[in-house]
C-alpha atoms as a PDB file:
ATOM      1  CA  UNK A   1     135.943  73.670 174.970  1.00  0.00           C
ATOM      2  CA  UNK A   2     136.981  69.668 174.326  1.00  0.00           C
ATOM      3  CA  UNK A   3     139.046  68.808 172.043  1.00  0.00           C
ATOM      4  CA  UNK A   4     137.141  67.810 169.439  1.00  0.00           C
ATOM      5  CA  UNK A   5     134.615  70.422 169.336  1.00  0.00           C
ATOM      6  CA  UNK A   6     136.306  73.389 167.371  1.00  0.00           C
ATOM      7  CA  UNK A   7     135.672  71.071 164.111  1.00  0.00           C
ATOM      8  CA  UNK A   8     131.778  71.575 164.958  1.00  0.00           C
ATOM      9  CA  UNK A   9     132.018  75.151 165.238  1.00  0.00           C
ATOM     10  CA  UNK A  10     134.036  75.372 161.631  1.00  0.00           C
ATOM     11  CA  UNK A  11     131.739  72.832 160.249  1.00  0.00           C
ATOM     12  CA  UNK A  12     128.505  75.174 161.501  1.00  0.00           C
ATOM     13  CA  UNK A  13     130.577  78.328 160.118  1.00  0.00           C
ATOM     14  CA  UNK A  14     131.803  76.734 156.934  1.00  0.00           C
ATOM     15  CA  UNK A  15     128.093  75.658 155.594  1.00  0.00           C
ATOM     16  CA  UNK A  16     126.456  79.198 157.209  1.00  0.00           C
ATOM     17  CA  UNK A  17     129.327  80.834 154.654  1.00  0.00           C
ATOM     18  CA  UNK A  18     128.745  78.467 151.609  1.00  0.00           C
ATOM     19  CA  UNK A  19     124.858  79.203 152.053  1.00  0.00           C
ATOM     20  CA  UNK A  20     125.352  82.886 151.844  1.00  0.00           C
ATOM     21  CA  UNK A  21     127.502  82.713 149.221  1.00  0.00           C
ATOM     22  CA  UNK A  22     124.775  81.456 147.191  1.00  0.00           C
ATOM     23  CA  UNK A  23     122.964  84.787 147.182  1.00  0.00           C
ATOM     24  CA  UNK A  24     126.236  86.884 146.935  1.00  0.00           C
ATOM     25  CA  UNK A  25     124.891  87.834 142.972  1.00  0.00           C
ATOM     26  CA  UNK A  26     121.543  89.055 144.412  1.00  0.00           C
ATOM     27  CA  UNK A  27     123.180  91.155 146.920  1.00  0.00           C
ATOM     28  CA  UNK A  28     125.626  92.437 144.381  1.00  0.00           C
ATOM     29  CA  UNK A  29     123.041  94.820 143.076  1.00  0.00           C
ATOM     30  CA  UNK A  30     121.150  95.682 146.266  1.00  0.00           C
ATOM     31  CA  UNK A  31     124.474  96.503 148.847  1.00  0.00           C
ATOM     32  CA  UNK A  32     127.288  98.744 147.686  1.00  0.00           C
ATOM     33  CA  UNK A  33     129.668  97.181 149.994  1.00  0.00           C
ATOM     34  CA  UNK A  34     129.170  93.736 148.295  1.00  0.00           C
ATOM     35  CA  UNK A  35     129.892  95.931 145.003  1.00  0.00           C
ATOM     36  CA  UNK A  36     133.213  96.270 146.552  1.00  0.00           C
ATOM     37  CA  UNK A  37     134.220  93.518 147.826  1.00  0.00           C
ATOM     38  CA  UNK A  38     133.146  91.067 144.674  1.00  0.00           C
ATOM     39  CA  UNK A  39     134.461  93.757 141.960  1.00  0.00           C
ATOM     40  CA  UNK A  40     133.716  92.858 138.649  1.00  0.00           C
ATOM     41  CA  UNK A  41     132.677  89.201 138.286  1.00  0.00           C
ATOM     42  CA  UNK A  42     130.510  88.357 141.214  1.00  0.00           C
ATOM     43  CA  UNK A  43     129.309  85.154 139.447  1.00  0.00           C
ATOM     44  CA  UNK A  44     133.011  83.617 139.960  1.00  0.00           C
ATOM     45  CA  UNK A  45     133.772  84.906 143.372  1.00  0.00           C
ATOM     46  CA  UNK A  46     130.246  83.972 144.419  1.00  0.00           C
ATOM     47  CA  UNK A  47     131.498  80.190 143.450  1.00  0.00           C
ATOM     48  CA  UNK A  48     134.174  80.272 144.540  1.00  0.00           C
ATOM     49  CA  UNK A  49     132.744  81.125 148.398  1.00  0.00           C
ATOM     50  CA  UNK A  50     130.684  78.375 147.979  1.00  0.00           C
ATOM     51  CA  UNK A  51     132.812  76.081 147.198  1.00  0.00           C
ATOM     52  CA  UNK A  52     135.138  76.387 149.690  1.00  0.00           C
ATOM     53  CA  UNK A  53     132.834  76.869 152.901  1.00  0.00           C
ATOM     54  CA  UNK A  54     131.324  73.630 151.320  1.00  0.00           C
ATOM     55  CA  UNK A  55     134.803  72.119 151.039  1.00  0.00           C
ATOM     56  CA  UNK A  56     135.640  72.709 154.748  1.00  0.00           C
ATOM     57  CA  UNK A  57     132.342  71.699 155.514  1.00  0.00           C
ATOM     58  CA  UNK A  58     133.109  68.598 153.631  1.00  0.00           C
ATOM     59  CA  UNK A  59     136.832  67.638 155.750  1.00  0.00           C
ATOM     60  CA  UNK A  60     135.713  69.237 159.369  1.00  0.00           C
ATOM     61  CA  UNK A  61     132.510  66.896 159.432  1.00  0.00           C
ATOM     62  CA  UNK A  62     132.452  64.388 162.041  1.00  0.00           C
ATOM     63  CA  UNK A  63     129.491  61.835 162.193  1.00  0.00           C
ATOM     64  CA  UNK A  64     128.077  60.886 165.947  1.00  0.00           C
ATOM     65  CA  UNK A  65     128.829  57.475 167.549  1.00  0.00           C
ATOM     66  CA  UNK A  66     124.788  57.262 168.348  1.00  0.00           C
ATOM     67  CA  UNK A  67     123.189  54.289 166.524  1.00  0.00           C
ATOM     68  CA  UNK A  68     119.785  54.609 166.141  1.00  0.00           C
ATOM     69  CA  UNK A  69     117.520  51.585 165.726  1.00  0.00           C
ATOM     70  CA  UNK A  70     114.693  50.617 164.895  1.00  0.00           C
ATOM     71  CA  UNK A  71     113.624  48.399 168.095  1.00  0.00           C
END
């Protein structure tokens, strides 16, 4: 794997984890073993999921050299 590649894979990981942590509430009362794992207050912990996978989603992100024009 080259160097720079690993940030793609936590950048792909990162944003696949902040998306499910938007339905972490709806899951709460569906799957026992989300019972568990969020507790109490799924509302919080649901946030805060998201906002870190979108916060390491934010700092691993690396834009392409390509240019694209329009000739």
């Amino acid at each position: 794997m080259p160097k720079m590649e690993w940030k793609r894979v936590v950048y792909h990981v990162a944003v696949v984890v902040a998306a499910l942590g938007m339905f972490l509430p709806l899951l709460y009362g569906a799957v026992p073993l989300v019972r568990e794992l969020l507790g109490s207050n799924p509302l919080l912990k649901s946030l805060a999921v998201i906002a870190l996978g979108w916060l390491t989603a934010y700092f691993t992100f690396e834009e392409r050299g390509e240019k694209v024009t329009a000739s």
